[in-house]
C-alpha atoms as a PDB file:
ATOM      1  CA  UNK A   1     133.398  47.809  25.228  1.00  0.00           C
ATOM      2  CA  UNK A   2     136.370  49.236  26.075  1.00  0.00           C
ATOM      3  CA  UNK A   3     137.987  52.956  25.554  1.00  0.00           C
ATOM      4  CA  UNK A   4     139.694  52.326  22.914  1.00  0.00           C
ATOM      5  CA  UNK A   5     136.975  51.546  21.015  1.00  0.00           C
ATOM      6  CA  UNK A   6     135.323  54.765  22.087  1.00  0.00           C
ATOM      7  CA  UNK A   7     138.384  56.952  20.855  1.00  0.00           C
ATOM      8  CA  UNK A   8     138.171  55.024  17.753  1.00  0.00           C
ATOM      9  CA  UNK A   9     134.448  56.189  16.947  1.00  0.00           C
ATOM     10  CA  UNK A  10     134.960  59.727  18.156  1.00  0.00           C
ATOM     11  CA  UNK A  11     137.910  59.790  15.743  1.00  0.00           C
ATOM     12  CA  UNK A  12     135.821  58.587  13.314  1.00  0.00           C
ATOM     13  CA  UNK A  13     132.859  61.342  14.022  1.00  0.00           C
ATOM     14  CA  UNK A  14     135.165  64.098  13.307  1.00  0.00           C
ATOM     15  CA  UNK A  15     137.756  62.295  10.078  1.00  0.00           C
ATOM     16  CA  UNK A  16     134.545  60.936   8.615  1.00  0.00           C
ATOM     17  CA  UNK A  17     136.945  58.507   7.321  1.00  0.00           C
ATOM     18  CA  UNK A  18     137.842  55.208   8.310  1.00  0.00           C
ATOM     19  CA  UNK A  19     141.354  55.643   6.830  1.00  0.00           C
ATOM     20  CA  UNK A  20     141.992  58.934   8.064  1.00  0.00           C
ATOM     21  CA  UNK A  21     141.446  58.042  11.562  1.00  0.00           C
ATOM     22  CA  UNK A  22     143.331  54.726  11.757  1.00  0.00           C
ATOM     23  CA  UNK A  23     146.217  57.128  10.640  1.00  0.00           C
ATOM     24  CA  UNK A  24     145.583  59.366  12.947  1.00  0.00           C
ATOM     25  CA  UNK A  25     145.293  56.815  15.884  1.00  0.00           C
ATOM     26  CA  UNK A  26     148.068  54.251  14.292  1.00  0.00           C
ATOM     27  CA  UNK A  27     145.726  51.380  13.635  1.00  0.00           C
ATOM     28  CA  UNK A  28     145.209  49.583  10.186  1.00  0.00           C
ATOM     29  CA  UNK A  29     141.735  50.072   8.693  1.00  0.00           C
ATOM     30  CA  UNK A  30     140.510  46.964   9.174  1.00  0.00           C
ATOM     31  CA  UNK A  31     141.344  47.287  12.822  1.00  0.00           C
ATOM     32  CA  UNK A  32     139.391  50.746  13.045  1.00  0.00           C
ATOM     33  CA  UNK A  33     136.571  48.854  11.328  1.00  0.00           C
ATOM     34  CA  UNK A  34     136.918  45.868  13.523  1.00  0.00           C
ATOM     35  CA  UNK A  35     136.465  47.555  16.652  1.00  0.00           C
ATOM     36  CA  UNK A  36     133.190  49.612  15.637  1.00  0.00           C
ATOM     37  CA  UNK A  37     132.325  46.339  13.987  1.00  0.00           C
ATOM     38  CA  UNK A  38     132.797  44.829  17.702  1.00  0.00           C
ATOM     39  CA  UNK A  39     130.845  48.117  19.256  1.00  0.00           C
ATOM     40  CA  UNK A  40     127.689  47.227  16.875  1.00  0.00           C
ATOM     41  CA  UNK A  41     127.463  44.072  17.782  1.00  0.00           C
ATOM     42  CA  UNK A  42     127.904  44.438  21.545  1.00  0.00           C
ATOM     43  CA  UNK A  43     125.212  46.967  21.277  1.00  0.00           C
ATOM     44  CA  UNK A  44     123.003  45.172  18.694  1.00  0.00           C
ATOM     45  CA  UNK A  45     122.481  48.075  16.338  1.00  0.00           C
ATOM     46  CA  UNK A  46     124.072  50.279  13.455  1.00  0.00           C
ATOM     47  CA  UNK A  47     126.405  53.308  14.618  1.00  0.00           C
ATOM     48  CA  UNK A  48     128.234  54.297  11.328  1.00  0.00           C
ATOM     49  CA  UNK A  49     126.370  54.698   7.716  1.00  0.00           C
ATOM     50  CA  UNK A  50     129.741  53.038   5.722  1.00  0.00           C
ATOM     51  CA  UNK A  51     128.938  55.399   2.615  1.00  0.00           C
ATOM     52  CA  UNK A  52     131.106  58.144   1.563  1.00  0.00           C
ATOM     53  CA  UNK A  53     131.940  60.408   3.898  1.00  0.00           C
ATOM     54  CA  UNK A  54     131.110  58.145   6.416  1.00  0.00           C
ATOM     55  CA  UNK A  55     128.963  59.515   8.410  1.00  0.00           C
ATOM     56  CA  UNK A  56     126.649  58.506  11.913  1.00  0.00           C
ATOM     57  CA  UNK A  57     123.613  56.835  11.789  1.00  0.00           C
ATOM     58  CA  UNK A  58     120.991  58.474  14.582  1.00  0.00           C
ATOM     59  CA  UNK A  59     121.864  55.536  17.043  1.00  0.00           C
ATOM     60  CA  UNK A  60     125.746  56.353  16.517  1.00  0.00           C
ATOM     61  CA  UNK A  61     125.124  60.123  17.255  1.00  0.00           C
ATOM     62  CA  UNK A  62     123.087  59.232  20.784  1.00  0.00           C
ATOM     63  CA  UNK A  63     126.272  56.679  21.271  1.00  0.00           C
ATOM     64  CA  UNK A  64     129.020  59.104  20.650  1.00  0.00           C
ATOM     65  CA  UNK A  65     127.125  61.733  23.162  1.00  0.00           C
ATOM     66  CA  UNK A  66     127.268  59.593  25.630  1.00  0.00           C
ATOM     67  CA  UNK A  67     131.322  57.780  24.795  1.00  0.00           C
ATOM     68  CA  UNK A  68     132.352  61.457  24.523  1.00  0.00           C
ATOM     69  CA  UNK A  69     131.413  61.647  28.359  1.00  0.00           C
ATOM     70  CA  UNK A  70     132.882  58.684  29.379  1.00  0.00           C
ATOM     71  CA  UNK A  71     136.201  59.501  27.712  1.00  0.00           C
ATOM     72  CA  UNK A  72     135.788  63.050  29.317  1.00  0.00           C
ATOM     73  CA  UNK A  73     135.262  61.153  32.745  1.00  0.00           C
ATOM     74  CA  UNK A  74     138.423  58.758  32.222  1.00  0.00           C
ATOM     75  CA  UNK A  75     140.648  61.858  31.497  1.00  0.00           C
ATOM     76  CA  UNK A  76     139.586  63.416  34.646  1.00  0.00           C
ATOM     77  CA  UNK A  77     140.030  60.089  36.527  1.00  0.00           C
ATOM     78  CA  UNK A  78     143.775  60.114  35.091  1.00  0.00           C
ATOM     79  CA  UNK A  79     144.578  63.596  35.836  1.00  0.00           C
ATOM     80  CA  UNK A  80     143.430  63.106  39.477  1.00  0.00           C
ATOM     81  CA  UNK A  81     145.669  60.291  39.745  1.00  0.00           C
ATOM     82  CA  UNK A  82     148.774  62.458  38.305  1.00  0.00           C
ATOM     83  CA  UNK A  83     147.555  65.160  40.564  1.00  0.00           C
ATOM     84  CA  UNK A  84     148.491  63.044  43.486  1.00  0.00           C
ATOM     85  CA  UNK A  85     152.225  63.199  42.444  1.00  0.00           C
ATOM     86  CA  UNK A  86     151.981  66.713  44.123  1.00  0.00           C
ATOM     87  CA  UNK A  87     154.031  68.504  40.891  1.00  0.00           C
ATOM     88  CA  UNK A  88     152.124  70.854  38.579  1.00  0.00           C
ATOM     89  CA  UNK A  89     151.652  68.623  35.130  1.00  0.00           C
ATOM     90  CA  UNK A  90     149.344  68.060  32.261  1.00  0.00           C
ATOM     91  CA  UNK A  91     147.581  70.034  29.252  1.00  0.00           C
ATOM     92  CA  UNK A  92     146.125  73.064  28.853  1.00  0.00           C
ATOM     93  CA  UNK A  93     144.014  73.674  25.956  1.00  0.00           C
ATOM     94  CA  UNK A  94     143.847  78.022  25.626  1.00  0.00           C
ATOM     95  CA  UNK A  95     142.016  79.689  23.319  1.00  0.00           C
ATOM     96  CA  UNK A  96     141.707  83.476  22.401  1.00  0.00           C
ATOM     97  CA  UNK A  97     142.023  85.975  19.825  1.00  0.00           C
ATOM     98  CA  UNK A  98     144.597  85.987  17.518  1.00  0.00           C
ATOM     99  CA  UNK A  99     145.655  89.685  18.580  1.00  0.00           C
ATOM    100  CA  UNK A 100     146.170  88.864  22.504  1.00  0.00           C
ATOM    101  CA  UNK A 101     148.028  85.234  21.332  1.00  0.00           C
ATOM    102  CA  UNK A 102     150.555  87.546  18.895  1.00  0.00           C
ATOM    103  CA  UNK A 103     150.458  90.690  21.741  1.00  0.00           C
ATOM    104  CA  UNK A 104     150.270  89.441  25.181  1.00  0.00           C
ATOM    105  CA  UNK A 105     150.446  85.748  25.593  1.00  0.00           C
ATOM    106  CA  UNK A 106     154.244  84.857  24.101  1.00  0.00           C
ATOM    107  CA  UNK A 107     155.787  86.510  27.311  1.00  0.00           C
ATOM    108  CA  UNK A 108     153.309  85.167  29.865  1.00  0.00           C
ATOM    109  CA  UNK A 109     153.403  81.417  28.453  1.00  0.00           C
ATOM    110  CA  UNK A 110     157.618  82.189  28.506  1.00  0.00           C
ATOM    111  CA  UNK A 111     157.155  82.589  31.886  1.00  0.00           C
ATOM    112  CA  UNK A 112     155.029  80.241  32.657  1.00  0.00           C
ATOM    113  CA  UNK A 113     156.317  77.165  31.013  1.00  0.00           C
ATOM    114  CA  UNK A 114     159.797  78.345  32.346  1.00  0.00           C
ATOM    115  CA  UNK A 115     158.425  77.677  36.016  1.00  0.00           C
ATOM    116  CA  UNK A 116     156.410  74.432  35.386  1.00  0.00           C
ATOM    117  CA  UNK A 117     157.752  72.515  32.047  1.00  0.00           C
ATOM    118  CA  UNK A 118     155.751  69.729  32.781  1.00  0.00           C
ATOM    119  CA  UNK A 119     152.393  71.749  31.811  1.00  0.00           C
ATOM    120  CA  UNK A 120     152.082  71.756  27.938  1.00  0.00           C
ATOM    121  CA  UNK A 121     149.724  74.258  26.645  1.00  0.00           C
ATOM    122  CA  UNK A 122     148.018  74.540  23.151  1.00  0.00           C
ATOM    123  CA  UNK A 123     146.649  77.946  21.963  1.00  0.00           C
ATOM    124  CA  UNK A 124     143.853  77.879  19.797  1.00  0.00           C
ATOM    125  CA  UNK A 125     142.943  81.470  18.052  1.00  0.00           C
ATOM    126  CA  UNK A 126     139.457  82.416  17.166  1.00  0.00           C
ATOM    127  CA  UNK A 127     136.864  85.074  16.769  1.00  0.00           C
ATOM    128  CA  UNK A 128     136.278  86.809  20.286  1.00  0.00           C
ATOM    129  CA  UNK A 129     132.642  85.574  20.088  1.00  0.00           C
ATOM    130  CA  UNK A 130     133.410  81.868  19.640  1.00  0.00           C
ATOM    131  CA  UNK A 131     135.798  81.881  23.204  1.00  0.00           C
ATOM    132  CA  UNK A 132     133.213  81.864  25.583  1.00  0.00           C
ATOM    133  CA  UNK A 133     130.730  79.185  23.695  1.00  0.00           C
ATOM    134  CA  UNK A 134     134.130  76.861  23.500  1.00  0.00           C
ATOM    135  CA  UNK A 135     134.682  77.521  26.765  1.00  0.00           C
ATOM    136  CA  UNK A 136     130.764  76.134  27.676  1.00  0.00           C
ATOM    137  CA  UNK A 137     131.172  73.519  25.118  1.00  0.00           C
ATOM    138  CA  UNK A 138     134.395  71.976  26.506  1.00  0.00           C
ATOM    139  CA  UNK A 139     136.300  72.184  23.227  1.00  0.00           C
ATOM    140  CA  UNK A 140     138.514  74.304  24.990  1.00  0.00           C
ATOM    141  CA  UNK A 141     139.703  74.463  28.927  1.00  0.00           C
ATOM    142  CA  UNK A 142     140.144  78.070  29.232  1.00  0.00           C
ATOM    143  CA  UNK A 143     139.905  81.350  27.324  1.00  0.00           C
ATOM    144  CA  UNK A 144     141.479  84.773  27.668  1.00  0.00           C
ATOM    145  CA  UNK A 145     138.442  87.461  26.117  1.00  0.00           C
ATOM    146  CA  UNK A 146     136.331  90.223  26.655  1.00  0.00           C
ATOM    147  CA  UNK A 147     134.173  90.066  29.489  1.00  0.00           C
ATOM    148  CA  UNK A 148     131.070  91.639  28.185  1.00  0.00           C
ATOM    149  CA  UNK A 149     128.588  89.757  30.523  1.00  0.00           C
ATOM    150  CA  UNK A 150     128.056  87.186  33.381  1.00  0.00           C
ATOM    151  CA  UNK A 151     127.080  83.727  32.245  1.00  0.00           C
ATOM    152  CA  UNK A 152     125.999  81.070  34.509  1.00  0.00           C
ATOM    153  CA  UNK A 153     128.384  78.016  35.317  1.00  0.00           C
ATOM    154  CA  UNK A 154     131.163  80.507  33.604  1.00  0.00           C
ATOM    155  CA  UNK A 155     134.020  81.670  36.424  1.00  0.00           C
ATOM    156  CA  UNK A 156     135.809  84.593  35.050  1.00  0.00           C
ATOM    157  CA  UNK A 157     138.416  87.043  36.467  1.00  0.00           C
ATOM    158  CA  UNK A 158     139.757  90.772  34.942  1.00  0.00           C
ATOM    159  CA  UNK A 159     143.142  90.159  34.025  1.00  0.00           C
ATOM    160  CA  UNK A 160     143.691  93.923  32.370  1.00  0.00           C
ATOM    161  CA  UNK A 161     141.567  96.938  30.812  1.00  0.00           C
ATOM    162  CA  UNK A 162     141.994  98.045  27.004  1.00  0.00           C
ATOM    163  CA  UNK A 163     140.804 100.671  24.676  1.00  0.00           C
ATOM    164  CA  UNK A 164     140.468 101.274  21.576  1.00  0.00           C
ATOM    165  CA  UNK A 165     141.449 103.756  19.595  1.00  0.00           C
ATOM    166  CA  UNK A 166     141.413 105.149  15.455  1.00  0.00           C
ATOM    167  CA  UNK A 167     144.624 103.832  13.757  1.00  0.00           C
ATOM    168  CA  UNK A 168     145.613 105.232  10.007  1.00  0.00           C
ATOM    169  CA  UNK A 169     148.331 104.346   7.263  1.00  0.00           C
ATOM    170  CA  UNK A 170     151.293 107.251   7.504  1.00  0.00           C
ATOM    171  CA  UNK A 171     150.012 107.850   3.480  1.00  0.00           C
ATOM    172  CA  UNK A 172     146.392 108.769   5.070  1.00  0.00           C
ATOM    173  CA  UNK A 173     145.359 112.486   4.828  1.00  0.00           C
ATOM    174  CA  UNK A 174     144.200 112.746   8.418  1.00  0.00           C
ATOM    175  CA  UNK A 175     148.202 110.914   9.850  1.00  0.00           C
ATOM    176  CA  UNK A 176     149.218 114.488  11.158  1.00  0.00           C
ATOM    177  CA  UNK A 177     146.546 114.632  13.041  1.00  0.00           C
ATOM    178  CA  UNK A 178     146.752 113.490  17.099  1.00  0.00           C
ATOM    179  CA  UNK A 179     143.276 114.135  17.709  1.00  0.00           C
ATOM    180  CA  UNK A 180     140.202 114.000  16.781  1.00  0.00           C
ATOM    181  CA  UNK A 181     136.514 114.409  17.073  1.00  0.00           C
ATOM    182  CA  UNK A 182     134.356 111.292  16.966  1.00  0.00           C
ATOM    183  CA  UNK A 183     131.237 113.000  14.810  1.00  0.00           C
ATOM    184  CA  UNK A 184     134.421 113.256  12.263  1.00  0.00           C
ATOM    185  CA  UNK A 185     133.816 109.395  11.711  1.00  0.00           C
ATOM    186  CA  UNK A 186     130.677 109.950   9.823  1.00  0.00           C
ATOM    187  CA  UNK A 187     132.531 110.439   6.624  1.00  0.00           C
ATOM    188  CA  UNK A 188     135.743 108.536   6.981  1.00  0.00           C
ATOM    189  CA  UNK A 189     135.849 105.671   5.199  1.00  0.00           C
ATOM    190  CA  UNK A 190     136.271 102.644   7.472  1.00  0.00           C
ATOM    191  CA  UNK A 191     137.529  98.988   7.894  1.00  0.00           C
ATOM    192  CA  UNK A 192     135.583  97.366  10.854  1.00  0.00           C
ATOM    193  CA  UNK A 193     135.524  94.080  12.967  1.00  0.00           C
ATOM    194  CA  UNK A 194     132.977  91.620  12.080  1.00  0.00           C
ATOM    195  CA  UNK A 195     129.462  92.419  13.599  1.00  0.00           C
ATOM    196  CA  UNK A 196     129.529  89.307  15.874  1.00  0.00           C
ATOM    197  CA  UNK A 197     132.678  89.886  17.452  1.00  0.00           C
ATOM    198  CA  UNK A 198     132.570  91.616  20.923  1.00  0.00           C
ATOM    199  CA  UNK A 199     134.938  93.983  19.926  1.00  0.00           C
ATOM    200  CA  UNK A 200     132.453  95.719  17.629  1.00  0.00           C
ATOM    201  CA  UNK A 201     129.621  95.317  19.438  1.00  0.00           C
ATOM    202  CA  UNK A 202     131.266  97.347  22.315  1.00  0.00           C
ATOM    203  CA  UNK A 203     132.154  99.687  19.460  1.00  0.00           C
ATOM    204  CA  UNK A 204     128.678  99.718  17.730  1.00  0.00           C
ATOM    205  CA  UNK A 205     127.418 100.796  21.347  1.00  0.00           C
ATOM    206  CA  UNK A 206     129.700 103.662  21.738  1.00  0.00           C
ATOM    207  CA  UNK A 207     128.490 104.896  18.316  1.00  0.00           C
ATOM    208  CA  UNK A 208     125.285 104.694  18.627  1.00  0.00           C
ATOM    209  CA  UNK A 209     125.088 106.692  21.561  1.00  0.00           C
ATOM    210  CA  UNK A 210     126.706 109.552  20.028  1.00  0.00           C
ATOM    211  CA  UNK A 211     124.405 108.881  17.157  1.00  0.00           C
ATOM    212  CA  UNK A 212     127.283 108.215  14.578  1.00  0.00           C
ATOM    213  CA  UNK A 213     126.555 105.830  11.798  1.00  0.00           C
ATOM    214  CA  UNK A 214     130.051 105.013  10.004  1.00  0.00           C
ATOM    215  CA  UNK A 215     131.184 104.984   6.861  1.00  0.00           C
ATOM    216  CA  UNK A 216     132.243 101.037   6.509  1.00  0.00           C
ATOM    217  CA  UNK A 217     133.412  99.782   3.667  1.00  0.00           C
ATOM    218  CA  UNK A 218     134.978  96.484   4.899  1.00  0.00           C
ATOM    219  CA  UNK A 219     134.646  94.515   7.631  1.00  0.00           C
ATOM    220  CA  UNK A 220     137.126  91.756   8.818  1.00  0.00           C
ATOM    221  CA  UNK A 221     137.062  88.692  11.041  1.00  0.00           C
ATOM    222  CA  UNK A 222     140.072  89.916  13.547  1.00  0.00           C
ATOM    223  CA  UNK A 223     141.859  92.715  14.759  1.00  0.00           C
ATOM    224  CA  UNK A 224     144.410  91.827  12.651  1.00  0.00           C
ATOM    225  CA  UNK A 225     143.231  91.239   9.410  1.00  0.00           C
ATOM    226  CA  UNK A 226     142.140  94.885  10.436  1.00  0.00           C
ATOM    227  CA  UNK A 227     145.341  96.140  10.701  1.00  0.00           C
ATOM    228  CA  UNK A 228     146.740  94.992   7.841  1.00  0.00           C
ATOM    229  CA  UNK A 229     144.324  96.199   5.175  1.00  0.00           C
ATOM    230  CA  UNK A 230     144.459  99.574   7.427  1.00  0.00           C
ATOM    231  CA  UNK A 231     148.721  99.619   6.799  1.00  0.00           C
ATOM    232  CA  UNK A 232     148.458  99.410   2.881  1.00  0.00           C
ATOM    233  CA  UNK A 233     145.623 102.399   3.597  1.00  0.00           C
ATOM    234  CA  UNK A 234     142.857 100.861   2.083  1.00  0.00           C
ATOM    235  CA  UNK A 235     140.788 103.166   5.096  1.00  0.00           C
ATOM    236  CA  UNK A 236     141.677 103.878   8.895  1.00  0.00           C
ATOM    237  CA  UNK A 237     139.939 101.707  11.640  1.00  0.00           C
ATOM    238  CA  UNK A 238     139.111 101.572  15.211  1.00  0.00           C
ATOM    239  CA  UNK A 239     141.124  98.770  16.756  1.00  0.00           C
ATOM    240  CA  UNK A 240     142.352  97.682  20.409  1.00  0.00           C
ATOM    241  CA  UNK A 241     145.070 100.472  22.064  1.00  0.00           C
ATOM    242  CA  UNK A 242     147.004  96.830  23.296  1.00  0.00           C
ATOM    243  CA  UNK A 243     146.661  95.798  19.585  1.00  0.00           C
ATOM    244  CA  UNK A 244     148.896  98.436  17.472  1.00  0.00           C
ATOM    245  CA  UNK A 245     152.295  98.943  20.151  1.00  0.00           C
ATOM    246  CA  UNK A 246     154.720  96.684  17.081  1.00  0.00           C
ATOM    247  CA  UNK A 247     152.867  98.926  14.527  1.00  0.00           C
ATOM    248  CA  UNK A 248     152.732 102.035  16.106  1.00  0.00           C
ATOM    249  CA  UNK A 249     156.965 101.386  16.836  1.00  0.00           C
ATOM    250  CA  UNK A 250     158.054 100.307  13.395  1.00  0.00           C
ATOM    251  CA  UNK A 251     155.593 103.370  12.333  1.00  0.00           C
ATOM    252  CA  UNK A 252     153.376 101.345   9.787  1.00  0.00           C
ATOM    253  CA  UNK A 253     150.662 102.849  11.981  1.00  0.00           C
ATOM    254  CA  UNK A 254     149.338 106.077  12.859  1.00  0.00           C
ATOM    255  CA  UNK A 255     146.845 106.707  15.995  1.00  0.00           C
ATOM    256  CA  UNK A 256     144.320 109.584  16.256  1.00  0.00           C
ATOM    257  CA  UNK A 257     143.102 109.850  19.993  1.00  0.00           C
ATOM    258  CA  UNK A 258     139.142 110.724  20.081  1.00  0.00           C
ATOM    259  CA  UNK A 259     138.547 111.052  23.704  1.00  0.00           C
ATOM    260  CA  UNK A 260     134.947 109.135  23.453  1.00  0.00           C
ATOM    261  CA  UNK A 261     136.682 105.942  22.241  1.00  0.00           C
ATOM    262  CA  UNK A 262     138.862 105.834  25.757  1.00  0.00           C
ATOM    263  CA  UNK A 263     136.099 104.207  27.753  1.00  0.00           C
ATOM    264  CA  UNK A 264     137.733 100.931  29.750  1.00  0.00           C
ATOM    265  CA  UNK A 265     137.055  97.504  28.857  1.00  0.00           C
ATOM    266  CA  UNK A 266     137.759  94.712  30.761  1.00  0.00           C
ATOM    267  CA  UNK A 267     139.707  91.529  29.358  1.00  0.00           C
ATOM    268  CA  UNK A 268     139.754  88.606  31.353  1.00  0.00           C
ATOM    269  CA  UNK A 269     140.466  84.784  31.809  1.00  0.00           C
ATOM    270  CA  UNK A 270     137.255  82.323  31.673  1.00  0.00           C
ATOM    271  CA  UNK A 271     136.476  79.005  32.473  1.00  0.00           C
ATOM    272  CA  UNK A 272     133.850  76.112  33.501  1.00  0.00           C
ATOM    273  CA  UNK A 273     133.170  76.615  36.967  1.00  0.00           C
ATOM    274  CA  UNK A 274     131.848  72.900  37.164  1.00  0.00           C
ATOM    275  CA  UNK A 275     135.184  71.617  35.581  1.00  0.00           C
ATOM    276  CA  UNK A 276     137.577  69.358  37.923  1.00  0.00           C
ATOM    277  CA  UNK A 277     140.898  71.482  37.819  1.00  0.00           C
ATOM    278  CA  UNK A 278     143.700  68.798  37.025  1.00  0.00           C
ATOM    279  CA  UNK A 279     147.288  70.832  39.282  1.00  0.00           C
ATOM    280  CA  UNK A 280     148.157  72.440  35.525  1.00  0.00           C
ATOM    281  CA  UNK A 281     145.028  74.507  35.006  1.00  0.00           C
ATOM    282  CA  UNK A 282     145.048  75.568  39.509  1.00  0.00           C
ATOM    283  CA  UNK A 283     148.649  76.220  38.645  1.00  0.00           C
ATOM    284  CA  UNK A 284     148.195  78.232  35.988  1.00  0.00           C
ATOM    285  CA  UNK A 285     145.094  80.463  36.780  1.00  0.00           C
ATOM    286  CA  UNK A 286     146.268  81.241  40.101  1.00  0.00           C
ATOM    287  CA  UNK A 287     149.957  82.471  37.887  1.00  0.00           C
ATOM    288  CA  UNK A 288     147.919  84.519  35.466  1.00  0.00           C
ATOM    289  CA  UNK A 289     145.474  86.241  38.178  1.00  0.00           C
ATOM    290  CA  UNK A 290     148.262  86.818  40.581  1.00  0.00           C
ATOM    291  CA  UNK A 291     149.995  88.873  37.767  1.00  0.00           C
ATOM    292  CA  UNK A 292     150.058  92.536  37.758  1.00  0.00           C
ATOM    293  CA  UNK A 293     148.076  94.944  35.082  1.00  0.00           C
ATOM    294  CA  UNK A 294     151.151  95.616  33.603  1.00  0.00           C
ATOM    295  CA  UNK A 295     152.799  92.265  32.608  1.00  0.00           C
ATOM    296  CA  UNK A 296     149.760  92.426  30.084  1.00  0.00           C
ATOM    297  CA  UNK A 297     149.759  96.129  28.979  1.00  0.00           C
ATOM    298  CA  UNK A 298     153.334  96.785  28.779  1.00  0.00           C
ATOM    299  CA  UNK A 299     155.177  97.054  25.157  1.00  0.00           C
ATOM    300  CA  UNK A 300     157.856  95.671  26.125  1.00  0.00           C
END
């Protein structure tokens, strides 16, 4: 057995294709099915059901549990080795919300990669609710997200506060207004964050201790998709203050304050406390929680 063998199976796991992953790891087909042919018989059993989509047999999923470890292990091995060269280098795999990756993280990777260009990050956007389980999964190294509770084996620090606040299209009736009550959202037709993002349970807990049951008539997987069905005024919406500064500038967007909607958040960086830290990821948690409240809030 050898690793890559094991890279050739997880490959395999996630193409369900024989052809797509020899492509995507440069081997011909028959190599790809020569070296699970190889595993099998090392192992004396049956890992891959060769139907289509290919799929794993129950002895292949047990195997690939365990390979996915020992490739997880290897990686760690080589980044410990690197790490001896003493200079910040490797990957980062981020993932976050596509509103803070389009609002806050363009100037803070600019920085960052400007210091240490040996450190390559990927961002990967997602629902707020799907950070922290692919942070405990592993499918990601880090996350930047609302800290809404403590988890176990989870290490998270406050990086900045937000709000929210009610946003309208300049064509909506209520635009001149600057202020507002929040019992006035009763009958106000609204567009609204999914129900399993944290962003509207935090809201859903504001309203329902003012008693306020809103009007929703759509309801959208990210702040953004928000936004956009707010600007061609298909309804007004309550969305993150550090959300709306490009829309609120180019005026495409109107905000109403309601004083009840102004209660702090906290939005912070998470990660696997049990997780060996490689010189990239030290590097660049110690940059982003050494950096001031306002390299994430400003405008600018």
């Amino acid at each position: 057995m050898n690793i890559s063998q094991l890279e050739t199976l997880l490959t395999i796991s996630k193409t369900m294709s024989f052809r797509k992953a020899g492509e995507l790891l440069n081997l011909t087909q028959p190599a790809v099915s020569a070296q699970i042919k190889s595993l099998e018989e090392e192992f004396n059993t049956i890992l891959i059901n060769r139907n289509q989509p290919v799929t794993l047999t129950d002895h292949g999923q047990v195997f690939l549990d365990h390979a996915a470890r020992i490739l997880q292990v290897t990686e760690e091995l080589k980044q410990k080795l690197a790490d001896l060269n003493q200079t910040p280098q490797g990957h980062i795999s981020l993932g976050t919300t596509a509103s803070i990756a389009i609002q806050l993280l363009p100037r803070v990777l600019s920085y960052f990669q400007n210091q240490f260009p040996l450190i390559k990050t990927t961002i990967h956007t997602m629902p707020s609710s799907q950070v922290m389980t692919s942070v405990e999964n592993g499918s990601i190294d880090v996350g930047i997200t609302y800290l809404t509770e403590k988890k176990q084996f989870i290490s998270s620090s406050i990086l900045y506060y937000d709000t929210f606040e009610l946003v309208v299209a300049p064509e909506h009736p209520l635009a001149n207004q600057a202020h507002m009550t929040i019992e006035k959202l009763k009958d106000l037709p609204m567009i609204m964050l999914a129900p399993d993002t944290l962003g509207r349970k935090f809201l859903d807990q504001i309203l329902q201790e003012h008693r306020v049951q809103p009007n929703i008539i759509m309801e959208l997987s990210s702040s953004e998709e928000v936004k956009r069905m707010v600007e061609i005024n298909l309804g007004a919406a309550i969305v993150s203050k550090l959300s709306i500064p490009n829309e609120l500038k180019r005026g495409s967007l109107h905000m109403i304050k309601i004083p009840e909607l102004e209660r702090t958040h906290p939005v912070g960086v998470v990660y696997k406390s049990s997780r060996y830290l490689n010189t990239a990821m030290q590097q660049f948690l110690s940059d982003l929680k050494g950096m001031p409240e306002h390299q994430f809030v400003s405008s600018e």
